[in-house]
C-alpha atoms as a PDB file:
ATOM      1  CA  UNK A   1     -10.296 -29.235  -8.915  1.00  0.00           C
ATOM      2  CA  UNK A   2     -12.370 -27.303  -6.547  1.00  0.00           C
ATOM      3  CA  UNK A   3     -15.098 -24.531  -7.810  1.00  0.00           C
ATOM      4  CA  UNK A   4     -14.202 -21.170  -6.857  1.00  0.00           C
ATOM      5  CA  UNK A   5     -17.840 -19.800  -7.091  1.00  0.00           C
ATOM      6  CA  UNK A   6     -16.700 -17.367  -9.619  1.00  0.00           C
ATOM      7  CA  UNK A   7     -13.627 -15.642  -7.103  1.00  0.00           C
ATOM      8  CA  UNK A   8     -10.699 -15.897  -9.678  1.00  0.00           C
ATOM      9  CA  UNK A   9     -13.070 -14.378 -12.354  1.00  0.00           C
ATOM     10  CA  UNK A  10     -13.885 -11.189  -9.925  1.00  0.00           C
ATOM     11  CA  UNK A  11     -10.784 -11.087  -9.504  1.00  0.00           C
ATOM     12  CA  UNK A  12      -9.372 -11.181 -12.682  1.00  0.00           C
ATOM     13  CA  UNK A  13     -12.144  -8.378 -13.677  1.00  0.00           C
ATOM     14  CA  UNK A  14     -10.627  -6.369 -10.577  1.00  0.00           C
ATOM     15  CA  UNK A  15      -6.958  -6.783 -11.557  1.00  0.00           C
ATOM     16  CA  UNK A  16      -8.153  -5.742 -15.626  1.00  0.00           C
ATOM     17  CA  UNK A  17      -9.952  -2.392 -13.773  1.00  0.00           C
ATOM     18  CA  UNK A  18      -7.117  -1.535 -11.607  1.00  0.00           C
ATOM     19  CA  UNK A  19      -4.574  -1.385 -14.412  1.00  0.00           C
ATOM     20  CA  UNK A  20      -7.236   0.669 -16.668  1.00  0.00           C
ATOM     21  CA  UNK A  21      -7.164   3.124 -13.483  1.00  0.00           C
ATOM     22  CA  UNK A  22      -4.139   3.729 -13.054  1.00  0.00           C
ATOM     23  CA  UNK A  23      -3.353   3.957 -17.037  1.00  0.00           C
ATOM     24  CA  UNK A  24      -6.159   6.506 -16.692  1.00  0.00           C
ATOM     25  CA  UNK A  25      -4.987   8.529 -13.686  1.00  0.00           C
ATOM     26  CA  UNK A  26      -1.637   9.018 -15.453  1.00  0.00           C
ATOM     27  CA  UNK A  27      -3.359   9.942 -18.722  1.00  0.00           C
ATOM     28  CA  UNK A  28      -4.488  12.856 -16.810  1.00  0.00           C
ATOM     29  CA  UNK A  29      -1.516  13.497 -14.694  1.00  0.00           C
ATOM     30  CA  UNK A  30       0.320  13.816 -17.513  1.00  0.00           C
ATOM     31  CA  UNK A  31      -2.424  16.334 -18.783  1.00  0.00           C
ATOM     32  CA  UNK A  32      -2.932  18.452 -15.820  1.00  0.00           C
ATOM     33  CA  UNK A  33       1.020  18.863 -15.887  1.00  0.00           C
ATOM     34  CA  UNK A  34       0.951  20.152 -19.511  1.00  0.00           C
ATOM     35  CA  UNK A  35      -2.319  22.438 -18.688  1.00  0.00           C
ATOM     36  CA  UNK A  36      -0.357  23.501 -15.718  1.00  0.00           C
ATOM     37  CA  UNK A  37       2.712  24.269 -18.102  1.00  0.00           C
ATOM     38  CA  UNK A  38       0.511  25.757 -20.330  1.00  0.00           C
ATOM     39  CA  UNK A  39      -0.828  28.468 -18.287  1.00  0.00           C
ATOM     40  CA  UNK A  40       2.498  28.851 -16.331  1.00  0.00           C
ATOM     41  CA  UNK A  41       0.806  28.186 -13.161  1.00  0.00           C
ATOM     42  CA  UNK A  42       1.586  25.524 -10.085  1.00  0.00           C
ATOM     43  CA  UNK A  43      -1.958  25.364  -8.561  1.00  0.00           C
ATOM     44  CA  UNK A  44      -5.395  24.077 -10.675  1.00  0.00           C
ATOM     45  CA  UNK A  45      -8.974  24.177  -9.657  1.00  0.00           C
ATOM     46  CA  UNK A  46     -11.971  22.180  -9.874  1.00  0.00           C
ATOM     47  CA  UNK A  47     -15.151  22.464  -8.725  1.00  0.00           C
ATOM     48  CA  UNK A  48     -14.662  20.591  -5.285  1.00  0.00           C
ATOM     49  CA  UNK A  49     -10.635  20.348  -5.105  1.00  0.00           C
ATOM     50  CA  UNK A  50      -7.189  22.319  -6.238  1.00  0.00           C
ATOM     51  CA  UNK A  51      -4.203  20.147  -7.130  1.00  0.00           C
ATOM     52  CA  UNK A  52      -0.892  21.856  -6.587  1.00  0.00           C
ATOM     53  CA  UNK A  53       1.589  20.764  -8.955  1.00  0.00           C
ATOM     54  CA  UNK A  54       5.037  20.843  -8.304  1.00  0.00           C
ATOM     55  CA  UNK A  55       8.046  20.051 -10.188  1.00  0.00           C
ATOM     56  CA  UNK A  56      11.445  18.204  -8.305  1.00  0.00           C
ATOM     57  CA  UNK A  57      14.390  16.307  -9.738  1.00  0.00           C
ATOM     58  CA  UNK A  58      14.562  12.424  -9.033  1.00  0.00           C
ATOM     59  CA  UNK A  59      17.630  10.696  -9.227  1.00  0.00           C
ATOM     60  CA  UNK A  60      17.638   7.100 -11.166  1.00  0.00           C
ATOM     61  CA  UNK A  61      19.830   4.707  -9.922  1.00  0.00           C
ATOM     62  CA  UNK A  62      20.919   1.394 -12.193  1.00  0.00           C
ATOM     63  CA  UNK A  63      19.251  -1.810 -11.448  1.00  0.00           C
ATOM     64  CA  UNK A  64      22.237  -3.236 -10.078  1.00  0.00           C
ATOM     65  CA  UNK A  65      23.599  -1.129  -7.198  1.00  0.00           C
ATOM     66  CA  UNK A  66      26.346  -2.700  -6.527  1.00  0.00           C
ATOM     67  CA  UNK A  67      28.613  -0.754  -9.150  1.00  0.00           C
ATOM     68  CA  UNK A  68      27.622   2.539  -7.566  1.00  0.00           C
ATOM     69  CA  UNK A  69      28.018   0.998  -3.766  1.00  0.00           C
ATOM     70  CA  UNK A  70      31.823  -0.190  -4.252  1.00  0.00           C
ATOM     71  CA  UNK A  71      32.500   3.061  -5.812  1.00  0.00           C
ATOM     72  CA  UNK A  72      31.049   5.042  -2.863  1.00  0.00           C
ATOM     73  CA  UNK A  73      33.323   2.803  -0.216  1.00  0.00           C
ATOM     74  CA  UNK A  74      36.312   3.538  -2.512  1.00  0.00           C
ATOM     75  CA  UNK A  75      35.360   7.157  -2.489  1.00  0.00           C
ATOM     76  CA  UNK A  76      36.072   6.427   1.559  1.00  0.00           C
ATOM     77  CA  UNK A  77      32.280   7.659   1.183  1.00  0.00           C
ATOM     78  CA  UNK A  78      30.355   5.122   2.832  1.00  0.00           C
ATOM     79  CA  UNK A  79      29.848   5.448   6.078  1.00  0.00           C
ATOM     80  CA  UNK A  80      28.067   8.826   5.332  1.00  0.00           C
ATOM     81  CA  UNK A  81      25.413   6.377   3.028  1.00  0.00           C
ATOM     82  CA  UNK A  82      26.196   3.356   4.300  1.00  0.00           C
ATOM     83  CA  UNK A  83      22.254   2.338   5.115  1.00  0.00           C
ATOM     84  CA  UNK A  84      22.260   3.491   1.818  1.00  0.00           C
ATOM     85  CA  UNK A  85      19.956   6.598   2.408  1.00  0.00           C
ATOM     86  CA  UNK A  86      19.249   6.769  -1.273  1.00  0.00           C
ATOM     87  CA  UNK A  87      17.200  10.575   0.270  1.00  0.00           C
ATOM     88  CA  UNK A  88      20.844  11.838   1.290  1.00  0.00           C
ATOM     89  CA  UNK A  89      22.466  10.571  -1.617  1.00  0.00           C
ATOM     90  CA  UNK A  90      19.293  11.783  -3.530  1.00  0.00           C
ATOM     91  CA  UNK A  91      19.768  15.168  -2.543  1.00  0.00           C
ATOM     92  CA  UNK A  92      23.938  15.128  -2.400  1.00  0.00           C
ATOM     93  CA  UNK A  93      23.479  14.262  -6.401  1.00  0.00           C
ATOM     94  CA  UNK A  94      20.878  16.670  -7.050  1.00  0.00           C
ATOM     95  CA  UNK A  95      23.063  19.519  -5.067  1.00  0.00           C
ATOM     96  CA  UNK A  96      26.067  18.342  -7.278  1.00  0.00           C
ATOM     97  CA  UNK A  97      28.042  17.459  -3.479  1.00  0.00           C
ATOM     98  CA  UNK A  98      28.990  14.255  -4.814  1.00  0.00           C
ATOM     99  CA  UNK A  99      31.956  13.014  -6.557  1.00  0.00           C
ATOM    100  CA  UNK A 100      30.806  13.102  -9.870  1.00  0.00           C
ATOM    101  CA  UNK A 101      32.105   9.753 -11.015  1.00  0.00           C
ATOM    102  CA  UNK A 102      29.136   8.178  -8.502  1.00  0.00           C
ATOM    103  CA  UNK A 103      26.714  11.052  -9.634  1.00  0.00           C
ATOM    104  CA  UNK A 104      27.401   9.967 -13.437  1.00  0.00           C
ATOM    105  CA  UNK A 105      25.868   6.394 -12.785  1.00  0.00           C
ATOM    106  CA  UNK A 106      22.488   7.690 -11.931  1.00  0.00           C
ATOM    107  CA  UNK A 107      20.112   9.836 -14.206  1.00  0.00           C
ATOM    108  CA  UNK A 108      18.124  12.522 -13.402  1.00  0.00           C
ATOM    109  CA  UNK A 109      14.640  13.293 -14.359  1.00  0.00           C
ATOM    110  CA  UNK A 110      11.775  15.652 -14.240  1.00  0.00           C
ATOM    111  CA  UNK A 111       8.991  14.553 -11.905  1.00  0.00           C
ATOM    112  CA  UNK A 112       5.770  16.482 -10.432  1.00  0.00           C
ATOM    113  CA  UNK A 113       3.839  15.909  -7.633  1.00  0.00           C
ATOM    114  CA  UNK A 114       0.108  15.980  -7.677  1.00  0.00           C
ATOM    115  CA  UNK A 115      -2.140  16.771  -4.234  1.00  0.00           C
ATOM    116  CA  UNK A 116      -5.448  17.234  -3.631  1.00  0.00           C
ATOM    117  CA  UNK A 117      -6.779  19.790  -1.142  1.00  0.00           C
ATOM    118  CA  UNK A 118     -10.037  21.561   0.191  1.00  0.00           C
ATOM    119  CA  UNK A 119     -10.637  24.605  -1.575  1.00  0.00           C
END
């Protein structure tokens, strides 16, 4: 067994810190969306950056596609998705311009999107 002059460890410690991030950064997404909601406004300040926060549906497709796929080629619907552009079908759910049979095996959702920008 060769020595790793203490590599896995740092990188273990690494792996432990990243997770802790990003547990952290959506601790205070999730905050700056309820401040945001709070104050009925789209667009925070700090002191060095604003974060625009904007609200969009997202569309939550099963684990196992296939249901939805054979139902879109019986549909005769699948050469208009047939890369599967889950943006176009996306947007045809969220727009209600599908048949709703396909549309019922997804969800939708609230999401937000967070940027950073120069004041």
């Amino acid at each position: 067994m060769a020595n790793d002059n203490g590599l896995i460890d740092e990188f273990e410690k690494i792996q432990n810190l990243k997770k802790e991030i990003e547990a952290k950064e959506e601790e205070l997404k999730k905050r700056i969306i309820e401040f945001a909601k709070e104050k009925n406004t789209d667009i925070l300040f700090g002191n060095h950056k604003k974060c625009s926060i904007k609200e969009y549906t997202k569309v939550i497709y099963p684990e196992d596609k296939n249901q939805i796929i054979n139902l879109i080629k019986t549909k005769g619907l699948y050469d208009n998705y047939s890369t599967l552009s889950y943006m176009k079908l996306n947007s045809a759910i969220i727009k209600g311009a599908i048949d709703s049979e396909i549309a019922s095996l997804t969800k939708q959702e609230k999401a937000f999107r967070l940027s950073l920008k120069e004041i």
